[in-house]
C-alpha atoms as a PDB file:
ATOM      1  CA  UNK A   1      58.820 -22.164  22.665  1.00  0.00           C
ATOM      2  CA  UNK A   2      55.485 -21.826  21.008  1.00  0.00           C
ATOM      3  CA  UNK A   3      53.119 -19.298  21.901  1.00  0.00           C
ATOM      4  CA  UNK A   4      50.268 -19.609  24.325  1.00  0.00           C
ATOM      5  CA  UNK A   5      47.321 -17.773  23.655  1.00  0.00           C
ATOM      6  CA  UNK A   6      43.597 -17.616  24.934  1.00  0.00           C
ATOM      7  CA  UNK A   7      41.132 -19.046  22.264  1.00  0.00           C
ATOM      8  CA  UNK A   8      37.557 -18.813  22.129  1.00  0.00           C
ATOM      9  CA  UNK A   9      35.368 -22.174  21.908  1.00  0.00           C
ATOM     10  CA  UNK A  10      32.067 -22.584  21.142  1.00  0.00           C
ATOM     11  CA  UNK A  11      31.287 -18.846  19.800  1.00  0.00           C
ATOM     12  CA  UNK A  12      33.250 -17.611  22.805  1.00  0.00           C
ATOM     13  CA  UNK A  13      30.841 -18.877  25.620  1.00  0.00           C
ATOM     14  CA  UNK A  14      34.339 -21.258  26.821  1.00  0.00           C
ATOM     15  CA  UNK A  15      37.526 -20.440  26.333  1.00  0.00           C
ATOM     16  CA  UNK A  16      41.027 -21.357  27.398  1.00  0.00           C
ATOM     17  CA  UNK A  17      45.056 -21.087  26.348  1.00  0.00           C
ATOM     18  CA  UNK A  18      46.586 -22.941  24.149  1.00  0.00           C
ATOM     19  CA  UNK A  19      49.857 -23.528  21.716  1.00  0.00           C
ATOM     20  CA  UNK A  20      49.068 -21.023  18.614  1.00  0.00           C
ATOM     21  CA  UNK A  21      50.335 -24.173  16.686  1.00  0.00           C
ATOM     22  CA  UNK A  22      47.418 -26.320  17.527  1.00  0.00           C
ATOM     23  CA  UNK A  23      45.052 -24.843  14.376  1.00  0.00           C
ATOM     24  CA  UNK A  24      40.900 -25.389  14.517  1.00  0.00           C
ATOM     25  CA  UNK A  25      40.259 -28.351  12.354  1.00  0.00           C
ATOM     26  CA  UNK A  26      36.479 -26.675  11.054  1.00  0.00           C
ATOM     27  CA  UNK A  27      38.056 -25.059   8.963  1.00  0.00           C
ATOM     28  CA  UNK A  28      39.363 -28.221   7.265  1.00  0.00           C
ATOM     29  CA  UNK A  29      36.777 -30.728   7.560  1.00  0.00           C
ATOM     30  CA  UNK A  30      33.320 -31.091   9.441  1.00  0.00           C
ATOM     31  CA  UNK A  31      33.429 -30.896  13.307  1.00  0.00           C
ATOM     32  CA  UNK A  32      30.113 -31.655  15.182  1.00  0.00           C
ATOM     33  CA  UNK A  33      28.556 -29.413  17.377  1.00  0.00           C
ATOM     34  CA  UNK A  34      29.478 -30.347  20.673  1.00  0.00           C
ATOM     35  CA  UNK A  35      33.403 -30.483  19.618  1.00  0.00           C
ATOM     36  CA  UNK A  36      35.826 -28.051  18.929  1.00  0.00           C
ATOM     37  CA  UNK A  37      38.824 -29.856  17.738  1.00  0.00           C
ATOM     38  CA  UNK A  38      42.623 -28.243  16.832  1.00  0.00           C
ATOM     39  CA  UNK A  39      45.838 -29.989  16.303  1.00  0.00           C
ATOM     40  CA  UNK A  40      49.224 -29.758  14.737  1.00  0.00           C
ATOM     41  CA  UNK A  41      49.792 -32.253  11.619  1.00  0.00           C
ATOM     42  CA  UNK A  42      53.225 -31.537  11.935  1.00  0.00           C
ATOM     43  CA  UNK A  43      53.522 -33.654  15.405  1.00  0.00           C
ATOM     44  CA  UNK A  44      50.062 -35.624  15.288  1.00  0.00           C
ATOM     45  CA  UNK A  45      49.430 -33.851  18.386  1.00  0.00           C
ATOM     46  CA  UNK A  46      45.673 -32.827  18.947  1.00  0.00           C
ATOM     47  CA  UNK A  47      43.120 -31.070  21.624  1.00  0.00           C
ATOM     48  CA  UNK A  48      39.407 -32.122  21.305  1.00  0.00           C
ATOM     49  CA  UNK A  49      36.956 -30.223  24.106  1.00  0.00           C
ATOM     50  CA  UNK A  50      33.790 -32.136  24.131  1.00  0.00           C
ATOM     51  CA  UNK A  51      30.082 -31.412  25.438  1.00  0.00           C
ATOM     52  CA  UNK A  52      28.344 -34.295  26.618  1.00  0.00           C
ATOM     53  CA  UNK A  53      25.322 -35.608  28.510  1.00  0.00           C
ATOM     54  CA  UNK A  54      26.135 -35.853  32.105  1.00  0.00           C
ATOM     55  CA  UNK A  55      26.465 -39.110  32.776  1.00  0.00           C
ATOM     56  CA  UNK A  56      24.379 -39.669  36.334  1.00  0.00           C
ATOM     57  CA  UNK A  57      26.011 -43.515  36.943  1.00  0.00           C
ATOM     58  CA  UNK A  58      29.207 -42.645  37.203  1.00  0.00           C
ATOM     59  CA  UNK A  59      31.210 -41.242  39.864  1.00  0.00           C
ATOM     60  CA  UNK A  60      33.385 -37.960  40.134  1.00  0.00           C
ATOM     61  CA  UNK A  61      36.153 -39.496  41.395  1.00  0.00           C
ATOM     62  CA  UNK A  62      35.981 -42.298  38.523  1.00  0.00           C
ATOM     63  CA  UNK A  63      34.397 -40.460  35.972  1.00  0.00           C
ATOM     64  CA  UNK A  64      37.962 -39.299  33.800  1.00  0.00           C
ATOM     65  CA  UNK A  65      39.038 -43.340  34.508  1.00  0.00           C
ATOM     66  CA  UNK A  66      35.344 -44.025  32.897  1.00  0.00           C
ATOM     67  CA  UNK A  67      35.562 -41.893  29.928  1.00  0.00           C
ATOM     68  CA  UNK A  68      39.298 -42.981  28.920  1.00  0.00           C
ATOM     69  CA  UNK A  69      37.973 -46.207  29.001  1.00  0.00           C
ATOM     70  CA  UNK A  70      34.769 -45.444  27.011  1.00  0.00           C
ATOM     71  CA  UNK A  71      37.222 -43.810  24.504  1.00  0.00           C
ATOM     72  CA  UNK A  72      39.551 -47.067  24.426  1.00  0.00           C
ATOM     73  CA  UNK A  73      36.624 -49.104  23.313  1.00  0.00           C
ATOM     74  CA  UNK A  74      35.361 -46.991  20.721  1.00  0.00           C
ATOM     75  CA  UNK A  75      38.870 -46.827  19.213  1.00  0.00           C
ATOM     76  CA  UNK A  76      39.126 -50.449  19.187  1.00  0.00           C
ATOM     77  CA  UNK A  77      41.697 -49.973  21.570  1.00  0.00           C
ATOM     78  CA  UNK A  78      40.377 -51.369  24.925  1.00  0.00           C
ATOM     79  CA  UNK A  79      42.957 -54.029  24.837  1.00  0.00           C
ATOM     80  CA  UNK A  80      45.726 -52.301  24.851  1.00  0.00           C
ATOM     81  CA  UNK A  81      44.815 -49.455  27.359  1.00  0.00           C
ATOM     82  CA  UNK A  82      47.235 -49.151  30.341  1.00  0.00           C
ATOM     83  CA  UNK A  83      46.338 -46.660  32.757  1.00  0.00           C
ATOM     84  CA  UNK A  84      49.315 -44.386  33.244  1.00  0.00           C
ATOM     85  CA  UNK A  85      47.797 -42.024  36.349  1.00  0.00           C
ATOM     86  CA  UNK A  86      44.163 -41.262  37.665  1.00  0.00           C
ATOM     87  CA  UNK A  87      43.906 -38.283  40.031  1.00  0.00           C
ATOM     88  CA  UNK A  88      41.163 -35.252  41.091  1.00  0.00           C
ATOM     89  CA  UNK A  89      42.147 -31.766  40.742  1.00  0.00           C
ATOM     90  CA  UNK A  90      41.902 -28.965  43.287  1.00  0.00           C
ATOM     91  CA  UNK A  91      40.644 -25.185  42.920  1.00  0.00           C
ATOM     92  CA  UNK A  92      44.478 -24.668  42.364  1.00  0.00           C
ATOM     93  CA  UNK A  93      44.847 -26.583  38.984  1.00  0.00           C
ATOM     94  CA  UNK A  94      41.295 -24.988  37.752  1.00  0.00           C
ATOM     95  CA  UNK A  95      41.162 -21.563  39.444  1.00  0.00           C
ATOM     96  CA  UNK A  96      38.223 -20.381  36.628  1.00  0.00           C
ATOM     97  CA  UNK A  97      35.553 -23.085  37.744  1.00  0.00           C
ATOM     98  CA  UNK A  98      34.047 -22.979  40.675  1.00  0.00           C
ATOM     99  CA  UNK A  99      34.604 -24.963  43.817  1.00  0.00           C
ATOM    100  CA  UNK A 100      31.323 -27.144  43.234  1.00  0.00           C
ATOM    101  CA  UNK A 101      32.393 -28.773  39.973  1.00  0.00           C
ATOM    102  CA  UNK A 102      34.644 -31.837  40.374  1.00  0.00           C
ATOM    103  CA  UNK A 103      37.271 -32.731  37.586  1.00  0.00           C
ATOM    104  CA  UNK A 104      39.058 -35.749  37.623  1.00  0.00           C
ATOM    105  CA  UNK A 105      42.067 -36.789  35.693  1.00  0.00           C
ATOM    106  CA  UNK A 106      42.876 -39.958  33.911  1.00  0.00           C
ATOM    107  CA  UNK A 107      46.345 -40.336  31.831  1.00  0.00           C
ATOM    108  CA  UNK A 108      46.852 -43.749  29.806  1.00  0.00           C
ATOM    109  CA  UNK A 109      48.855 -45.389  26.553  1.00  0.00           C
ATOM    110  CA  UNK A 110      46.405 -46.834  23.573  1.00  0.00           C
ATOM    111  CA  UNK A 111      47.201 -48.377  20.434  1.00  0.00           C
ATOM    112  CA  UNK A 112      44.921 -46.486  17.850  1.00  0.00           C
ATOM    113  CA  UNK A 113      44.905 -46.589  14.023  1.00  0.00           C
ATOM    114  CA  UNK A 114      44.058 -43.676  12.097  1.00  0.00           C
ATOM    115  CA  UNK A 115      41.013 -42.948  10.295  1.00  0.00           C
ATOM    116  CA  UNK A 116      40.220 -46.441   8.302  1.00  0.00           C
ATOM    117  CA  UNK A 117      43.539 -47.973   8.855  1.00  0.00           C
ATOM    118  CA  UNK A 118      43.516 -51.580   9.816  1.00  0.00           C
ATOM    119  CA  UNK A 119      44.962 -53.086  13.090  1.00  0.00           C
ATOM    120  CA  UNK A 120      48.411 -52.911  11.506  1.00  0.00           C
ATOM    121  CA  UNK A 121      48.817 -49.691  11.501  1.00  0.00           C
ATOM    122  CA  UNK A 122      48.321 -49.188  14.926  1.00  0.00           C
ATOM    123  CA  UNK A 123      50.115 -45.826  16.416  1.00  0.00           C
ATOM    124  CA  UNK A 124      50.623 -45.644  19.927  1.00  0.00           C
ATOM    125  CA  UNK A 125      49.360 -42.914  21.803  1.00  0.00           C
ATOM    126  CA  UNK A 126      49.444 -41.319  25.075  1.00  0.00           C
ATOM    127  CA  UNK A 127      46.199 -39.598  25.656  1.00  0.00           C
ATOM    128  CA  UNK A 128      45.854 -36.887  28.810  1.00  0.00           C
ATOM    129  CA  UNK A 129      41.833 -36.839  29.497  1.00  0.00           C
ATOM    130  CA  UNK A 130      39.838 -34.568  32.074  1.00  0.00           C
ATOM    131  CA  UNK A 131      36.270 -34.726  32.768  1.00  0.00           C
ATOM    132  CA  UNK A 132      34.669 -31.357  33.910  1.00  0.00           C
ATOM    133  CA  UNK A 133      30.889 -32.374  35.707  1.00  0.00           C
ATOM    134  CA  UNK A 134      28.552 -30.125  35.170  1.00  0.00           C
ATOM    135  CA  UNK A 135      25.450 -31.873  36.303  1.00  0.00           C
ATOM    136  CA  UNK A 136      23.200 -28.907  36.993  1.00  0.00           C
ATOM    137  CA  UNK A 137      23.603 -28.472  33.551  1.00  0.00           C
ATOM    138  CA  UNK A 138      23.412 -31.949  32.485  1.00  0.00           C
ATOM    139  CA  UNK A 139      26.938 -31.852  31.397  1.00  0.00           C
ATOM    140  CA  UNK A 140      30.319 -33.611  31.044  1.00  0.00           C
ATOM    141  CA  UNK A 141      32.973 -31.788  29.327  1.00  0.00           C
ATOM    142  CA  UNK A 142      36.000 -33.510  27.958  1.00  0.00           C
ATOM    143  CA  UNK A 143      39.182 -32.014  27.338  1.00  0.00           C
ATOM    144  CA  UNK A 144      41.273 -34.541  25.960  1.00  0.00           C
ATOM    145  CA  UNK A 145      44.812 -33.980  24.420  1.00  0.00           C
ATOM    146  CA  UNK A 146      46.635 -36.972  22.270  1.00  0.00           C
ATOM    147  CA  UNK A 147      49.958 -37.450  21.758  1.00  0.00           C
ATOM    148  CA  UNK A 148      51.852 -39.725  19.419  1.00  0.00           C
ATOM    149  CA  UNK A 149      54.552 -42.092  21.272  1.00  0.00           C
ATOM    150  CA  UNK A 150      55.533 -44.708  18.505  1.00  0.00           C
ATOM    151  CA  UNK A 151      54.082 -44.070  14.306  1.00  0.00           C
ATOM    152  CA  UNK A 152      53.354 -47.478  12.880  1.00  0.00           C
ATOM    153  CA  UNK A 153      55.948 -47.983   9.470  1.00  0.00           C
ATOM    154  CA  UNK A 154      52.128 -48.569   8.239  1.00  0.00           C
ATOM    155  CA  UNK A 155      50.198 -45.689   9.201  1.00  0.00           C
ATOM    156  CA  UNK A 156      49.566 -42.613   7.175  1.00  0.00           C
ATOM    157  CA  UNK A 157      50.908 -40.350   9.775  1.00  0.00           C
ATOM    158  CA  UNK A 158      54.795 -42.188   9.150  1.00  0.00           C
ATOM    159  CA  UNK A 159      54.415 -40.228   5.846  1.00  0.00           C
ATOM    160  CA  UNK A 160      55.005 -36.858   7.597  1.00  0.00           C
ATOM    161  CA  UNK A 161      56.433 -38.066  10.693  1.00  0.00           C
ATOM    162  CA  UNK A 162      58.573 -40.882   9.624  1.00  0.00           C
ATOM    163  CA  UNK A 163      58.086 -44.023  11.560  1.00  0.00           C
ATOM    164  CA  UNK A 164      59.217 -44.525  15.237  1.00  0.00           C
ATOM    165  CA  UNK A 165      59.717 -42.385  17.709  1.00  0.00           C
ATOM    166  CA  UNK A 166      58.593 -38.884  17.364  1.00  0.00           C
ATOM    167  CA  UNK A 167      61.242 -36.035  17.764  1.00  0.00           C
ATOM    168  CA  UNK A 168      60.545 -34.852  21.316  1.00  0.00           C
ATOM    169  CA  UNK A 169      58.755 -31.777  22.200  1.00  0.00           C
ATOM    170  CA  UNK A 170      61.861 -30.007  23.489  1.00  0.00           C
ATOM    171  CA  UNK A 171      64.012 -30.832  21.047  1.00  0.00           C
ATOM    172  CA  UNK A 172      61.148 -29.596  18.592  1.00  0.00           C
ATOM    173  CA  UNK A 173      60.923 -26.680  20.476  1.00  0.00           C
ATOM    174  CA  UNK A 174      57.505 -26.317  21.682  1.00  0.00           C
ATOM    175  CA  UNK A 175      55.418 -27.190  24.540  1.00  0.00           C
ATOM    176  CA  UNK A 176      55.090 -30.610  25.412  1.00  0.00           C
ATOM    177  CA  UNK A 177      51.674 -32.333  25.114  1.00  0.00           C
ATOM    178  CA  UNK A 178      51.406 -32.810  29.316  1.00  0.00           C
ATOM    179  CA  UNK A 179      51.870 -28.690  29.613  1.00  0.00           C
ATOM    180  CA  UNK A 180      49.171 -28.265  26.773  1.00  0.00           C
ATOM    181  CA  UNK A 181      46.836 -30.231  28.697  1.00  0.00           C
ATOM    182  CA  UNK A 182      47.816 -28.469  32.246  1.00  0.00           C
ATOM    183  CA  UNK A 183      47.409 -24.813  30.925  1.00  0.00           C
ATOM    184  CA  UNK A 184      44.213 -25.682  28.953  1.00  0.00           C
ATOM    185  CA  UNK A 185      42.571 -26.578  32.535  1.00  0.00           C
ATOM    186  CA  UNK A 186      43.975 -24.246  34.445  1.00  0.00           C
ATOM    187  CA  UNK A 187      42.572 -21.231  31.908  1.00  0.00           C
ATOM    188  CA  UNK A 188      39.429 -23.231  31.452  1.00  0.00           C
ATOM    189  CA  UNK A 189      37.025 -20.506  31.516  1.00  0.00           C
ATOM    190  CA  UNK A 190      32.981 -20.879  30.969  1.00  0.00           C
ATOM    191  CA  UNK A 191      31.736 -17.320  29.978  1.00  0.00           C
ATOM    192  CA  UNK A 192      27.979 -18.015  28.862  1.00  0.00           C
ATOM    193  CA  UNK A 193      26.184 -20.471  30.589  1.00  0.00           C
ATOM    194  CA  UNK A 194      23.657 -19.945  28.029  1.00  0.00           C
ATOM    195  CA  UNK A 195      25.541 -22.871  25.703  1.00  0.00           C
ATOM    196  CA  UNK A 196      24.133 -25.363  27.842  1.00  0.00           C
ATOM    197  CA  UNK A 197      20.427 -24.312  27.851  1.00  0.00           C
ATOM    198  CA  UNK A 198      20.829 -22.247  31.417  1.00  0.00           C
ATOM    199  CA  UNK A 199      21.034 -18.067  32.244  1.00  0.00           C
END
């Protein structure tokens, strides 16, 4: 298996464990500031943890089911969404936060096309999305991991994958993209409160 290894986000002030494999994409093209963004070319897989204004009209317990949703539209992909699980987490899945801050779970398929790719190259996608509420800081954080189920013949991604099917993560040898997302929470760590404007 790949190794898992604690990684520093946002200068350090977060930080969590991860697959070494999943690389920081800064350092190939621009990120903004409230992402940090890593991923694997060699599955398609990818981890984006996202800072974002807390939003007030939503509630915990449908706030992950909100963002998926939010994500599905803004990838075009709102009619093919299909909720796969919705759930809240305990102190047990993230032992780092604290007690106070809900997180809530949603899991669902999406049809997405890659960068500028047209509707017919269309990968599907199983995307694993938590929302951390932080509202005395005026915060939601996303962590959000995708991972590819079926690569379009059309999309640029069948180029290094090969259309179809991916090769699953245990025959591949490394963790699967549901572990990646349960570790990631359960070391989710905020060090320096300071990131979000508070001591």
């Amino acid at each position: 298996m790949d190794g898992i290894s604690p990684r520093p986000l946002f200068g350090g002030a977060i930080s969590c464990s991860f697959p070494e494999r999943l690389q920081d994409v800064s350092s190939i093209r621009e990120v903004p500031d409230n992402q940090e963004v890593y991923a694997d070319p060699n599955r398609d897989e990818s981890m984006i943890i996202e800072i974002l204004e807390h939003e007030k009209n939503v509630t915990d317990a449908h706030s992950a089911a909100w963002f998926l949703q939010d994500l599905a539209r803004e990838q075009d992909a709102a009619d093919s969404l299909v909720v796969e699980d919705l759930k809240t987490l305990t102190m047990g899945d993230t032992p780092f936060l604290g007690s106070q801050y809900a997180v809530s779970v949603a899991v669902g398929r999406m049809a997405v096309s890659k960068g500028r790719q047209g509707a017919e190259a269309k990968n599907v996608l199983r995307v694993y999305l938590a929302n951390i509420r932080l509202p005395n800081t005026n915060s939601d954080i996303l962590v959000t991991v995708y991972e590819p189920l079926l690569i379009s013949e059309q999309s640029e991604t069948a180029r290094v994958l090969g259309a179809g099917i991916p090769v699953s993560a245990e025959s591949a040898g490394v963790v699967p993209a549901s572990e990646i997302f349960r570790v990631a929470l359960s070391t989710f760590q905020i060090n320096d409160w300071g990131l979000f404007g508070h001591p």
